[in-house]
C-alpha atoms as a PDB file:
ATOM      1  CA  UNK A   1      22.465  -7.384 -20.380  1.00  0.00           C
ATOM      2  CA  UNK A   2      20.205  -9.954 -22.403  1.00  0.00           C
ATOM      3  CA  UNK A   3      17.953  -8.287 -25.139  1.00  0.00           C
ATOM      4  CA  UNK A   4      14.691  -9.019 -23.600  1.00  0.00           C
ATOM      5  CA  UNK A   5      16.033  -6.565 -21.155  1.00  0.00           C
ATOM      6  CA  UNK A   6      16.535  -3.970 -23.447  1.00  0.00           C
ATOM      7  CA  UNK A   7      13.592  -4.527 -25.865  1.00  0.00           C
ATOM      8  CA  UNK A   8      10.095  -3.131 -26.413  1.00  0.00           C
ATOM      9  CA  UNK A   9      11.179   0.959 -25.930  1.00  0.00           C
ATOM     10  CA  UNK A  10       9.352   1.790 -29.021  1.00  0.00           C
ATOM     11  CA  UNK A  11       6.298   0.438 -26.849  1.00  0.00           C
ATOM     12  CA  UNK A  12       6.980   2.862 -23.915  1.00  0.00           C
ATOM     13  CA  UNK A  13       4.795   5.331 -25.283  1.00  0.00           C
ATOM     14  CA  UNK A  14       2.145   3.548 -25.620  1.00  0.00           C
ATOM     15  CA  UNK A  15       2.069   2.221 -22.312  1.00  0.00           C
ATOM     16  CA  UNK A  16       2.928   5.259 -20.784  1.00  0.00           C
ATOM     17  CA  UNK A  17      -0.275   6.425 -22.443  1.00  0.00           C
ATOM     18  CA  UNK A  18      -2.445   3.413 -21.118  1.00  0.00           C
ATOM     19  CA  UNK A  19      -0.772   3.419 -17.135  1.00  0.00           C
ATOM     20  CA  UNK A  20      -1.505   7.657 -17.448  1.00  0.00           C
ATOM     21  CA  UNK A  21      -4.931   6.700 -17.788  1.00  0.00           C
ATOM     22  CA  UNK A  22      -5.651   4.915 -14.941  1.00  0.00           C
ATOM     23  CA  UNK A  23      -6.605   7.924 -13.117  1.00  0.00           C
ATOM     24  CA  UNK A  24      -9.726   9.299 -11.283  1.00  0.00           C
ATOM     25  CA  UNK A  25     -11.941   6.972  -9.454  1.00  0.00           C
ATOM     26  CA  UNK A  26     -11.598   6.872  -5.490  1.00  0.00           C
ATOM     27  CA  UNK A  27      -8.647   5.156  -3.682  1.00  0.00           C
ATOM     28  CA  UNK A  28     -10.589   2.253  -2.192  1.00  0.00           C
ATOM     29  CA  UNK A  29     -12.340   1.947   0.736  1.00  0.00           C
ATOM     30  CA  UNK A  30     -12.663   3.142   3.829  1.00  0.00           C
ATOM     31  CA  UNK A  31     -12.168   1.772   6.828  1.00  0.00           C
ATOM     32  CA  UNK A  32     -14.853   2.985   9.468  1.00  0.00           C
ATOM     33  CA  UNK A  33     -13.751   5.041  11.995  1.00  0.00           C
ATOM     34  CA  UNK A  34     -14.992   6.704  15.467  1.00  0.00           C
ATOM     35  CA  UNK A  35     -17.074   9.805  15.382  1.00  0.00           C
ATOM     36  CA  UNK A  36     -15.155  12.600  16.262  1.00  0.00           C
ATOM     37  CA  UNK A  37     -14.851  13.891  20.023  1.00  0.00           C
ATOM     38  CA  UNK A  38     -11.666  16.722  20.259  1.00  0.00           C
ATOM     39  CA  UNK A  39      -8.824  17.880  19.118  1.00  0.00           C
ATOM     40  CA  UNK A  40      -5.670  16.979  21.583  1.00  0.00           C
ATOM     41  CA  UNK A  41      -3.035  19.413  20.676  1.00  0.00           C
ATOM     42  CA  UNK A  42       0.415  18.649  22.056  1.00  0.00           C
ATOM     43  CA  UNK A  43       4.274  19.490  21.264  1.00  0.00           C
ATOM     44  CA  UNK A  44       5.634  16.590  21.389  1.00  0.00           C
ATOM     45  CA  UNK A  45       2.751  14.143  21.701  1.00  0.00           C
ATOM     46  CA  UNK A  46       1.411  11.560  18.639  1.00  0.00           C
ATOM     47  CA  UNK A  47      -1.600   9.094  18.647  1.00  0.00           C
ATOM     48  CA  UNK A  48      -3.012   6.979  16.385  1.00  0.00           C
ATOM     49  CA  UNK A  49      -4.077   3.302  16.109  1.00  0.00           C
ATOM     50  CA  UNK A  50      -3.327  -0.256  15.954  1.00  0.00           C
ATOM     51  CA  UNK A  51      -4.923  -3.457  14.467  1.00  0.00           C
ATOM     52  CA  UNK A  52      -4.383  -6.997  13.669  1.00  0.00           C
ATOM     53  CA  UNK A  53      -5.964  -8.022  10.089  1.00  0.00           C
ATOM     54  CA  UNK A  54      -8.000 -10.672   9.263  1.00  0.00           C
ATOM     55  CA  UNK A  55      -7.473 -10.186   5.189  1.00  0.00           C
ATOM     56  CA  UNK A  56      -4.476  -9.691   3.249  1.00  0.00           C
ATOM     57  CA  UNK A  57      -5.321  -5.559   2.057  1.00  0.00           C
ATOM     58  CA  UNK A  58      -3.498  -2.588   0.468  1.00  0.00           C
ATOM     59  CA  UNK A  59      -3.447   0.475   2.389  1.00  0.00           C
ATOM     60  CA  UNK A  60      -4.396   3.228  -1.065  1.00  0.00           C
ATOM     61  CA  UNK A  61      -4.699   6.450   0.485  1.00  0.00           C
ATOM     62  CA  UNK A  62      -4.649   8.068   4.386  1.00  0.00           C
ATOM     63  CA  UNK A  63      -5.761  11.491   5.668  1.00  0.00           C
ATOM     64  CA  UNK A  64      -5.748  13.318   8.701  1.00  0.00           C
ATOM     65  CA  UNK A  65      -8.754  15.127  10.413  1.00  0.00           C
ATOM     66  CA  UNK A  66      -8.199  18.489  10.602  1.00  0.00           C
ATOM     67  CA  UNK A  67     -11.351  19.891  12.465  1.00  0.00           C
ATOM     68  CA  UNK A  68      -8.701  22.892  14.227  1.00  0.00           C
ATOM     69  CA  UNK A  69      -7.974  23.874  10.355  1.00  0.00           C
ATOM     70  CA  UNK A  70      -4.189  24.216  10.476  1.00  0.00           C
ATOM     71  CA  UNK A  71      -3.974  23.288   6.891  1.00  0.00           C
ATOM     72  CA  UNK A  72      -0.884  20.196   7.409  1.00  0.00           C
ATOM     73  CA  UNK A  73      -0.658  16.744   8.078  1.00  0.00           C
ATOM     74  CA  UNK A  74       1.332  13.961   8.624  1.00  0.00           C
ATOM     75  CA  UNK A  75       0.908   9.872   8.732  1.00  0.00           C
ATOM     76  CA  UNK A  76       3.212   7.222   9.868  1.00  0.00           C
ATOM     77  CA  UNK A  77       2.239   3.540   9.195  1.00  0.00           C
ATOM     78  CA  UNK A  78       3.938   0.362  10.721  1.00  0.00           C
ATOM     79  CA  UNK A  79       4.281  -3.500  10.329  1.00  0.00           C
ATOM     80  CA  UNK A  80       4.435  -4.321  13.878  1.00  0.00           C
ATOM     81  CA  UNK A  81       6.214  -7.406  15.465  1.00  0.00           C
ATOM     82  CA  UNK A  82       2.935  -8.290  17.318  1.00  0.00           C
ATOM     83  CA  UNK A  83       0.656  -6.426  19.731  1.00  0.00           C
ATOM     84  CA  UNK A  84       2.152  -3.535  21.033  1.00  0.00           C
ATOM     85  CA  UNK A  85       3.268  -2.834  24.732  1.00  0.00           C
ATOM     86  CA  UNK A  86       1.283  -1.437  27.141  1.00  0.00           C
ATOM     87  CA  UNK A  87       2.506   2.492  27.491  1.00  0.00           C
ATOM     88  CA  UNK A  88       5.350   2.867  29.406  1.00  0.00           C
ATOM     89  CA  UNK A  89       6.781   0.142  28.051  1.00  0.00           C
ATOM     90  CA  UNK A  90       7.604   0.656  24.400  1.00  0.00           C
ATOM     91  CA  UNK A  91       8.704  -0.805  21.106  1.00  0.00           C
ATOM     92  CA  UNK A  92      10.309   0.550  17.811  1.00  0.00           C
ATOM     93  CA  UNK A  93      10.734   0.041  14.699  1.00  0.00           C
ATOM     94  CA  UNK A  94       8.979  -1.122  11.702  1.00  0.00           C
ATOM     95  CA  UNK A  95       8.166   1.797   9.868  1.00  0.00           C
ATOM     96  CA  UNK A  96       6.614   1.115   6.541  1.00  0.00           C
ATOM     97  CA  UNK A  97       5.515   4.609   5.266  1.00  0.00           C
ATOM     98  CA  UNK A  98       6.081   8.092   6.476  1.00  0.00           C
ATOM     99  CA  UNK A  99       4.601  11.212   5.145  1.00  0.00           C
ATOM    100  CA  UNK A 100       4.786  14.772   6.441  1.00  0.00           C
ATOM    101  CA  UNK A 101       3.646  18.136   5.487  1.00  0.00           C
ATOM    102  CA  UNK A 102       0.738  17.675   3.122  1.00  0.00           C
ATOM    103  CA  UNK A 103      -1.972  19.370   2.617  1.00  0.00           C
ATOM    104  CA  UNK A 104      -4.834  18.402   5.030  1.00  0.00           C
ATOM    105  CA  UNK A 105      -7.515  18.889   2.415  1.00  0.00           C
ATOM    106  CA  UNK A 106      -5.772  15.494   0.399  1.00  0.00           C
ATOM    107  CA  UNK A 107      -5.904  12.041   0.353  1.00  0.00           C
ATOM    108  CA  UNK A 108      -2.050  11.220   0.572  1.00  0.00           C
ATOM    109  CA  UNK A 109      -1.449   8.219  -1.667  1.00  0.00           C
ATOM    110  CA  UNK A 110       0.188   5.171  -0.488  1.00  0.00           C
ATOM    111  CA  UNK A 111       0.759   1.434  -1.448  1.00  0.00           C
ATOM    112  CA  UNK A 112       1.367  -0.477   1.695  1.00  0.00           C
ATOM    113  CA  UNK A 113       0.380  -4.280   1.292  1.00  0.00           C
ATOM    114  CA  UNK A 114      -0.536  -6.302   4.624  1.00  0.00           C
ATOM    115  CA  UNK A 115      -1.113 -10.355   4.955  1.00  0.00           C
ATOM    116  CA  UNK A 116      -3.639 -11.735   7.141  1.00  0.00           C
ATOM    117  CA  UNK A 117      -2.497 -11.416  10.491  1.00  0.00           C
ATOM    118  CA  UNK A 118      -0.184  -9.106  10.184  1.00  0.00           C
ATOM    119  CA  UNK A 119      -0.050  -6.295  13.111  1.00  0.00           C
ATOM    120  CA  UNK A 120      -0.714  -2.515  11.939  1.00  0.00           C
ATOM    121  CA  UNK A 121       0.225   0.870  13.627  1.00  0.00           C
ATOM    122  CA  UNK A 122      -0.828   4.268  12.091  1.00  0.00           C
ATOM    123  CA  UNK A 123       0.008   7.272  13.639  1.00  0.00           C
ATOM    124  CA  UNK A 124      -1.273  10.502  12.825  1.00  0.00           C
ATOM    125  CA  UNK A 125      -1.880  14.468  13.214  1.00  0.00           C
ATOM    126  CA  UNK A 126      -2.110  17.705  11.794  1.00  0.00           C
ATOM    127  CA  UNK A 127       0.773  20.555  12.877  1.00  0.00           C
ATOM    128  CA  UNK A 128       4.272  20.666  12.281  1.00  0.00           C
ATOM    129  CA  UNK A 129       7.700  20.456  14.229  1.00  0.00           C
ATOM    130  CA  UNK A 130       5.825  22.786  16.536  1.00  0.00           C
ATOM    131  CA  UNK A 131       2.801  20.914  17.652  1.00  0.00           C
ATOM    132  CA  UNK A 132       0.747  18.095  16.968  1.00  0.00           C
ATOM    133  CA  UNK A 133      -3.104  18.462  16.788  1.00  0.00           C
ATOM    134  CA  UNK A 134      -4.724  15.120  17.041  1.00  0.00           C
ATOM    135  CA  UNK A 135      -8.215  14.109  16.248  1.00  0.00           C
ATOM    136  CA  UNK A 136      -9.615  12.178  18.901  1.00  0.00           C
ATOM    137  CA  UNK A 137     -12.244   9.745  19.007  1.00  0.00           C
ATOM    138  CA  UNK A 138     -15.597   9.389  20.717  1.00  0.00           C
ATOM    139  CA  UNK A 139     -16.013   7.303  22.994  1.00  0.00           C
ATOM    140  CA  UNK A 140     -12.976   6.031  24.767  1.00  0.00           C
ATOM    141  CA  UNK A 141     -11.582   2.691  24.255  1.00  0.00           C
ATOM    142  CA  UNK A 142     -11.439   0.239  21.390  1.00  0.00           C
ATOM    143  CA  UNK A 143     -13.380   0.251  18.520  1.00  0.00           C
ATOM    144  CA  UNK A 144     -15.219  -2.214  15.938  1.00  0.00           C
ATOM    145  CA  UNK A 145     -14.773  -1.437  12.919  1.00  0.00           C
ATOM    146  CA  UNK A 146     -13.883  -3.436   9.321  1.00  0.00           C
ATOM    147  CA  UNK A 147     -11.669  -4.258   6.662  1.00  0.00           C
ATOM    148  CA  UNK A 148     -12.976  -5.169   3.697  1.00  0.00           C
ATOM    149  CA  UNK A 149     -16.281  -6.607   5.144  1.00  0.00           C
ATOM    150  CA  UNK A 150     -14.306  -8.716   8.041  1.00  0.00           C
ATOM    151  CA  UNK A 151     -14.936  -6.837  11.249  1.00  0.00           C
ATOM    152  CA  UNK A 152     -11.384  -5.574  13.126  1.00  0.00           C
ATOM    153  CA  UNK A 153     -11.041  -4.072  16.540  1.00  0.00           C
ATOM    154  CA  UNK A 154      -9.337  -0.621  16.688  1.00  0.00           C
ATOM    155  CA  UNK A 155      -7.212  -0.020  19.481  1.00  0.00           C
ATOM    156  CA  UNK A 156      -5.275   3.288  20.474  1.00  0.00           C
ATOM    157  CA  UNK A 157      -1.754   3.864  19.915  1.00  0.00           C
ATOM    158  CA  UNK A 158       0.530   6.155  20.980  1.00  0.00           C
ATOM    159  CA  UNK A 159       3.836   7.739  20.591  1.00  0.00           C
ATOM    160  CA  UNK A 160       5.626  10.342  23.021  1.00  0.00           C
ATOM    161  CA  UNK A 161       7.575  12.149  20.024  1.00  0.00           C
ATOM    162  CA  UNK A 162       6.491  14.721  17.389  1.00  0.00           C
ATOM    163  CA  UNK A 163       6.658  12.502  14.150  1.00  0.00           C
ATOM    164  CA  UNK A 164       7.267  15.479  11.814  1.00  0.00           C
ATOM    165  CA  UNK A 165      10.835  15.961  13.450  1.00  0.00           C
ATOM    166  CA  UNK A 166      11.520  12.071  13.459  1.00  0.00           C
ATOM    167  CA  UNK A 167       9.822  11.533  10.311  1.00  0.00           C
ATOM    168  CA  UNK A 168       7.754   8.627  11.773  1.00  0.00           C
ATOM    169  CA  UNK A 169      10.879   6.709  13.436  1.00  0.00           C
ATOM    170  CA  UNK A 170       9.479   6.885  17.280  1.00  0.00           C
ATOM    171  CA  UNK A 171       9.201   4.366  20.071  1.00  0.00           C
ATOM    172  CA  UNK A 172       5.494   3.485  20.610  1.00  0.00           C
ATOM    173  CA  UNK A 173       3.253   1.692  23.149  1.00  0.00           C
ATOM    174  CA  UNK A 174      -0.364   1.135  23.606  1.00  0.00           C
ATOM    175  CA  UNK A 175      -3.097   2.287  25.687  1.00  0.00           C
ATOM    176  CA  UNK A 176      -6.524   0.766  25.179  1.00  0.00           C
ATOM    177  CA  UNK A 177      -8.326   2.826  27.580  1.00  0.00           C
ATOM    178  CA  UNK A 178      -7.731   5.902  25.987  1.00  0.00           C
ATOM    179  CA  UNK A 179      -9.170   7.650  22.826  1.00  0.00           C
ATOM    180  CA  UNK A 180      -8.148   6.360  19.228  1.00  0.00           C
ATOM    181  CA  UNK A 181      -6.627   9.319  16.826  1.00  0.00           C
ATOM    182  CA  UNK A 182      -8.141   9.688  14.101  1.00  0.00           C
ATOM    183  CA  UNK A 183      -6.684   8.693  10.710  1.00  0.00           C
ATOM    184  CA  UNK A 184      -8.884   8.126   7.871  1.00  0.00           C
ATOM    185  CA  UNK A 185      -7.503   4.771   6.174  1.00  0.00           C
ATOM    186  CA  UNK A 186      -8.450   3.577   2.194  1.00  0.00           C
ATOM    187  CA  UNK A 187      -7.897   0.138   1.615  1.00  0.00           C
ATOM    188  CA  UNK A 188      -8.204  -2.576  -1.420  1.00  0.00           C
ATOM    189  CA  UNK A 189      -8.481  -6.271  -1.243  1.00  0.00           C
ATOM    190  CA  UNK A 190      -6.519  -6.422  -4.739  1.00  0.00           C
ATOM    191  CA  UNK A 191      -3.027  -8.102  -3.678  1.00  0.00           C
ATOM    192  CA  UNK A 192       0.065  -9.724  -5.717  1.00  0.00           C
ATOM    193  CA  UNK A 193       2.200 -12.257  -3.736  1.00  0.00           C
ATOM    194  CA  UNK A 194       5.335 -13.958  -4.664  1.00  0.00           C
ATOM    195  CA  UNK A 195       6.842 -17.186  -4.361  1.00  0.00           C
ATOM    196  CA  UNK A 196       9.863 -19.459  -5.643  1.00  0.00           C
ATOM    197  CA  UNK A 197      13.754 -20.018  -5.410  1.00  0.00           C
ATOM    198  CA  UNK A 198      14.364 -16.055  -7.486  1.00  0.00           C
ATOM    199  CA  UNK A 199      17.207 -17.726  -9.414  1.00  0.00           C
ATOM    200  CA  UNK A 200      18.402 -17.571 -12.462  1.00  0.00           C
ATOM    201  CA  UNK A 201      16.499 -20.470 -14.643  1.00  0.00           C
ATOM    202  CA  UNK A 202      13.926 -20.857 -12.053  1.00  0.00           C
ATOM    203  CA  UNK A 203      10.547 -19.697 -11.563  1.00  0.00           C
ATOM    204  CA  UNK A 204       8.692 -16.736  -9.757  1.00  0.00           C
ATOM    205  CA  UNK A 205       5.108 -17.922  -8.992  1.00  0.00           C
ATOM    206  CA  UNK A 206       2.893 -14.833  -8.303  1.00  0.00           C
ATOM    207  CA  UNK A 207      -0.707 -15.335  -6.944  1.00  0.00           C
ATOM    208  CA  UNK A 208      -2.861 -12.489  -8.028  1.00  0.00           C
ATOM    209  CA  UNK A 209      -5.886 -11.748  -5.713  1.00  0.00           C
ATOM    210  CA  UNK A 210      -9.257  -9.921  -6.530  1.00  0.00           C
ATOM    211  CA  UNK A 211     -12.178 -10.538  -4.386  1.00  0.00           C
ATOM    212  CA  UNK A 212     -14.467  -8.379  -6.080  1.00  0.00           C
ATOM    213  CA  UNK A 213     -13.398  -8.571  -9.519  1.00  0.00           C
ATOM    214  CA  UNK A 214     -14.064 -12.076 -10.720  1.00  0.00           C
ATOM    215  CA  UNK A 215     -14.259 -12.642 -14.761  1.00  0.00           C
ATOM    216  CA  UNK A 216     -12.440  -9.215 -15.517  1.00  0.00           C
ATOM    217  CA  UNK A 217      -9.258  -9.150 -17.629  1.00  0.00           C
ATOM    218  CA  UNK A 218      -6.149  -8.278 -16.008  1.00  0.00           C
ATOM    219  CA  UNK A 219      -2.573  -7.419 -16.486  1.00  0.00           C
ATOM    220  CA  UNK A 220       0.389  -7.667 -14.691  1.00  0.00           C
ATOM    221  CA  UNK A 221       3.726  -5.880 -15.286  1.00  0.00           C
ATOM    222  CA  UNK A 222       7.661  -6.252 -13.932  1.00  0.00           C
ATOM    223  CA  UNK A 223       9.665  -3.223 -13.764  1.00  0.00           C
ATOM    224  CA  UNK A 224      13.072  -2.256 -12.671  1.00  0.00           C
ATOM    225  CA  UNK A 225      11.591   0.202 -10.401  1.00  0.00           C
ATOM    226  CA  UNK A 226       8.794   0.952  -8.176  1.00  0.00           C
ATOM    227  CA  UNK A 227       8.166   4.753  -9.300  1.00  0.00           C
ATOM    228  CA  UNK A 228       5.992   5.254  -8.049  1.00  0.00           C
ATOM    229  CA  UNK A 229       3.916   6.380 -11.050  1.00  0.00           C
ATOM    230  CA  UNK A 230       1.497   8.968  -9.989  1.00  0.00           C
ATOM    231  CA  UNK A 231      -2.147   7.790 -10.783  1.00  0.00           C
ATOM    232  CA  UNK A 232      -4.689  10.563  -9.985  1.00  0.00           C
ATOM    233  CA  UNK A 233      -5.685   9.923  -6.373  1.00  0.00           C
ATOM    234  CA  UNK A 234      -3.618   6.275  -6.806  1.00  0.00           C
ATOM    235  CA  UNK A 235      -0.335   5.521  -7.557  1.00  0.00           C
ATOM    236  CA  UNK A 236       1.392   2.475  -9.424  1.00  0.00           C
ATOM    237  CA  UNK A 237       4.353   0.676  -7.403  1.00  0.00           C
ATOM    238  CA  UNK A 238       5.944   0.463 -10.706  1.00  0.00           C
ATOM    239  CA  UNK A 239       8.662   2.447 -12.635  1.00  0.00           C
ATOM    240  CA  UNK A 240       7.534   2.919 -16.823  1.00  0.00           C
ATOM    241  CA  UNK A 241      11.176   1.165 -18.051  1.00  0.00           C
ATOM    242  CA  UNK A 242      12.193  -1.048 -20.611  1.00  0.00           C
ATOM    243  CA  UNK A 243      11.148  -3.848 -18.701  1.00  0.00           C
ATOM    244  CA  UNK A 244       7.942  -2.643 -17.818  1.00  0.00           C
ATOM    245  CA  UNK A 245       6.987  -2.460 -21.924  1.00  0.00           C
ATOM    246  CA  UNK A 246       8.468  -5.929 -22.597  1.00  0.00           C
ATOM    247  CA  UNK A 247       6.139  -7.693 -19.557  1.00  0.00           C
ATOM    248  CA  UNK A 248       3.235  -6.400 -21.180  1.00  0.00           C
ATOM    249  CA  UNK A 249       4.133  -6.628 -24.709  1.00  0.00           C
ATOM    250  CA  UNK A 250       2.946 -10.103 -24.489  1.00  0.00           C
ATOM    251  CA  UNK A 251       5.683 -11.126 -27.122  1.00  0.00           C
ATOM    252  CA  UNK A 252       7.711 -12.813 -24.369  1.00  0.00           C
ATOM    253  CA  UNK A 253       5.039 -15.336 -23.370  1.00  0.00           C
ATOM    254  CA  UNK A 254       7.737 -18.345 -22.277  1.00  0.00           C
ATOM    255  CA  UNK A 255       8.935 -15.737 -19.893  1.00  0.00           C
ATOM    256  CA  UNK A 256       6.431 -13.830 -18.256  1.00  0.00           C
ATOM    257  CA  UNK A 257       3.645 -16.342 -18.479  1.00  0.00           C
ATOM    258  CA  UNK A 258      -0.072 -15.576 -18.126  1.00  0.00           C
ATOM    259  CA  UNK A 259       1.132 -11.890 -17.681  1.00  0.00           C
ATOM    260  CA  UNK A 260      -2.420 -10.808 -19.135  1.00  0.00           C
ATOM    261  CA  UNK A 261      -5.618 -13.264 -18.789  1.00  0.00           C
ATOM    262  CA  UNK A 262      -8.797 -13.347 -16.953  1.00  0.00           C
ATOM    263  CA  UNK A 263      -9.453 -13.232 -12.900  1.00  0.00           C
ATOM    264  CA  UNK A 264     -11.340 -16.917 -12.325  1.00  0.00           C
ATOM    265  CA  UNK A 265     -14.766 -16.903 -10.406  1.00  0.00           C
ATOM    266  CA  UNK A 266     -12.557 -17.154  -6.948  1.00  0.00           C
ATOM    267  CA  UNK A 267     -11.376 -13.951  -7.289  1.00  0.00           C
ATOM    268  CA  UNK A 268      -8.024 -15.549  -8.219  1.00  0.00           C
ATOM    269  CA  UNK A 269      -5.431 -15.867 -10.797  1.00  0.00           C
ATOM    270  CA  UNK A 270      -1.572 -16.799 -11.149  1.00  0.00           C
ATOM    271  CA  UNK A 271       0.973 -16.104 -13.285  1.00  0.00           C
ATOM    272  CA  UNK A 272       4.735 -16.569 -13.660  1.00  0.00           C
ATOM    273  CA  UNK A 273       8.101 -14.765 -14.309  1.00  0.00           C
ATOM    274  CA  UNK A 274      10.666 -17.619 -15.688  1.00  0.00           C
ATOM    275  CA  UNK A 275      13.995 -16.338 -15.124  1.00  0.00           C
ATOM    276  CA  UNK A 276      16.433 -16.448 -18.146  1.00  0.00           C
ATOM    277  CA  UNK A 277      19.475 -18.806 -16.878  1.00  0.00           C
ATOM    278  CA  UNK A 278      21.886 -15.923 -17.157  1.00  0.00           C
ATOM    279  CA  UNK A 279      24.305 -15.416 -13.953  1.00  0.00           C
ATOM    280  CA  UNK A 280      24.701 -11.864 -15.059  1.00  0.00           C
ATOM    281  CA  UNK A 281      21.114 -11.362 -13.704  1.00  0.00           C
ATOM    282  CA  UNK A 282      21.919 -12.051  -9.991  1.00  0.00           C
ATOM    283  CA  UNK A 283      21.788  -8.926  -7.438  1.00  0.00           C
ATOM    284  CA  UNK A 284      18.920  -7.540 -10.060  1.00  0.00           C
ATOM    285  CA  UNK A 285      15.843  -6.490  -8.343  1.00  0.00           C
ATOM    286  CA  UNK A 286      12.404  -7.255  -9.789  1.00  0.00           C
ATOM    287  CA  UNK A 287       9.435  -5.318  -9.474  1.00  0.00           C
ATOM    288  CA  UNK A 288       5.849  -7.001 -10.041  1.00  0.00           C
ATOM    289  CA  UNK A 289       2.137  -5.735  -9.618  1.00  0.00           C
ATOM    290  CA  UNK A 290      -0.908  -5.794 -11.517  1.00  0.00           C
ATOM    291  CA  UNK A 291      -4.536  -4.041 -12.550  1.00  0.00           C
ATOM    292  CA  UNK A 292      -7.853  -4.976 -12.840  1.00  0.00           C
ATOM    293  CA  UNK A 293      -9.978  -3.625 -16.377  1.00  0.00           C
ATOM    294  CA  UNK A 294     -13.900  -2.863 -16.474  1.00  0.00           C
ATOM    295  CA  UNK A 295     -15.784  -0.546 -18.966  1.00  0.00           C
ATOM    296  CA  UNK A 296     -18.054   0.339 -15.907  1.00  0.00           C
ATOM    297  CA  UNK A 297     -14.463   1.941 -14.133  1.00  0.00           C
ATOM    298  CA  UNK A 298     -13.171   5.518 -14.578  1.00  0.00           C
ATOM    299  CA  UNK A 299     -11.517   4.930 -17.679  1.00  0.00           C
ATOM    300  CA  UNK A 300     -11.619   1.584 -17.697  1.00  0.00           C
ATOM    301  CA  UNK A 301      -9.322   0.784 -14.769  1.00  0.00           C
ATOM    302  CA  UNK A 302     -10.764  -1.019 -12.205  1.00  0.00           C
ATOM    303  CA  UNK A 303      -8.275  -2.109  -9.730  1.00  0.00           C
ATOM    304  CA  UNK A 304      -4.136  -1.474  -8.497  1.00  0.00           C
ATOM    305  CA  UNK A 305      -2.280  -4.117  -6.646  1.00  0.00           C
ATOM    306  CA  UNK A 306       0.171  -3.660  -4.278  1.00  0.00           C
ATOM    307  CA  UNK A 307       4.200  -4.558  -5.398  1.00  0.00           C
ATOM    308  CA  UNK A 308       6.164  -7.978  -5.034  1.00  0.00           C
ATOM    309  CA  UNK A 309       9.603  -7.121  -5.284  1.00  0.00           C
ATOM    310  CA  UNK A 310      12.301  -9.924  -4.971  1.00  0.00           C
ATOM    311  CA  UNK A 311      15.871 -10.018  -6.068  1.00  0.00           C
ATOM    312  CA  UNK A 312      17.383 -12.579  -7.900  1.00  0.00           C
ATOM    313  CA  UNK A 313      20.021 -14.174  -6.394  1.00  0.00           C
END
């Protein structure tokens, strides 16, 4: 394995120290939702909704209402080939996230990263393998909400199955007609994306995104792994490895270029990963994401991207 591989572990420490304190602070924000009409309580029955983005977002945190107080929830989110079909007929797959059994009182974290366009299914309830209590909306039918300040229509979306004993894996369908359930969705417009050959002696070109955070320093990191590493109410898509502390040592700069620097007035900023040109490396899996700093921020930690992970090949 080349050294820059193995360097920098008397640095883990420290930056185990720094990524421990970007804690606190909320998860993002919300996406608007429906005021609540009833709880739909069903064995075997799921709803939820759908929506096609206008922004490239990170889904930070989702929660289920639980106004029938059984104490559990569970949230399923999708990356859906397109619109869905029109109950009976039904689709599957796609599952990006699945979570079951929490707590209803917490904000289950999550990293999910969405492109413009892209199609989104979340399904959600609070129960168990026994029933599923639903939080229905009020009124029927779509509804206009927004990501990020660009308005987005909410549509309902359904699943026949208990998700707890599938964990999430269920044919779907929609049914705009019908009430939304209800599942409270955080969000952040703070995105890492990828793109170049990933092979040895070539380049990784990674375009980091921060609307809101124009002229703050930033940081970005590589890892082996995605952890995730728990961050209060967040979480970092990033394992704390030997890697990790050498892409932020900032004593590799011909490798991981312009891994720390300031976002422009766009809300933009790019950096790069140049591979070594070392076969050995091919099959290894890469791991890339980055933060935001302000003194104004719960100790000093502004904003978490979502992960770019590519594999050299």
């Amino acid at each position: 394995m080349p050294a820059w591989f193995r360097a920098a572990e008397r640095d883990i420490m420290r930056i185990t120290i720094a990524v421990l304190v970007l804690c606190a602070g909320t998860v993002g924000a919300q996406m608007p939702l429906p005021a609540f009409g009833s709880t739909f309580t069903s064995a075997s029955l799921t709803r939820g909704l759908w929506f096609q983005t206008p922004v490239g977002f990170t889904i930070t945190g989702l929660r289920v209402p639980d106004e029938s107080n059984h104490g559990l929830q569970n949230v399923a989110v999708y990356q859906l080939a397109g619109q869905p079909p029109a109950y009976p007929a039904t689709a599957q797959g796609g599952i990006r996230f699945y979570q079951g059994g929490v707590a209803s009182s917490l904000v289950i974290p999550a990293n999910i990263s969405f492109n413009p366009n892209d199609w989104v299914g979340v399904l959600g309830a609070c129960g168990d393998s026994t029933t599923m209590r639903n939080s229905y909306a009020l009124p029927t039918g779509p509804f206009q909400s927004s990501i990020l300040g660009q308005p987005v229509t909410l549509t309902r979306f359904i699943t026949q199955t208990n998700i707890v004993t599938n964990q999430g894996v269920a044919a779907y369908s929609e049914s705009p007609t019908g009430q939304i359930g209800r599942v409270e969705i955080w969000v952040n417009g703070v995105t890492i994306q990828g793109a170049g050959a990933g092979t040895p002696g070539s380049a990784m070109n990674f375009g980091l995104s921060a609307p809101n955070d124009a002229g703050l320093p930033y940081q970005v990191a590589t890892s082996l792994g995605t952890g995730p590493t728990p961050i209060g109410q967040r979480s970092l898509g990033l394992t704390l490895d030997s890697l990790f502390a050498a892409s932020v040592s900032g004593n590799l700069p011909t490798v991981f270029v312009n891994y720390a620097g300031t976002i422009g007035a766009s809300g933009n900023a790019s950096a790069a990963l140049n591979i070594p040109p070392f076969a050995v490396l091919k099959g290894i899996t890469l791991h890339t994401a980055f933060v935001t700093f302000s003194g104004a921020a719960p100790l000093g930690v502004k904003s978490i991207s979502n992960t770019f992970t590519f594999q050299i090949v």
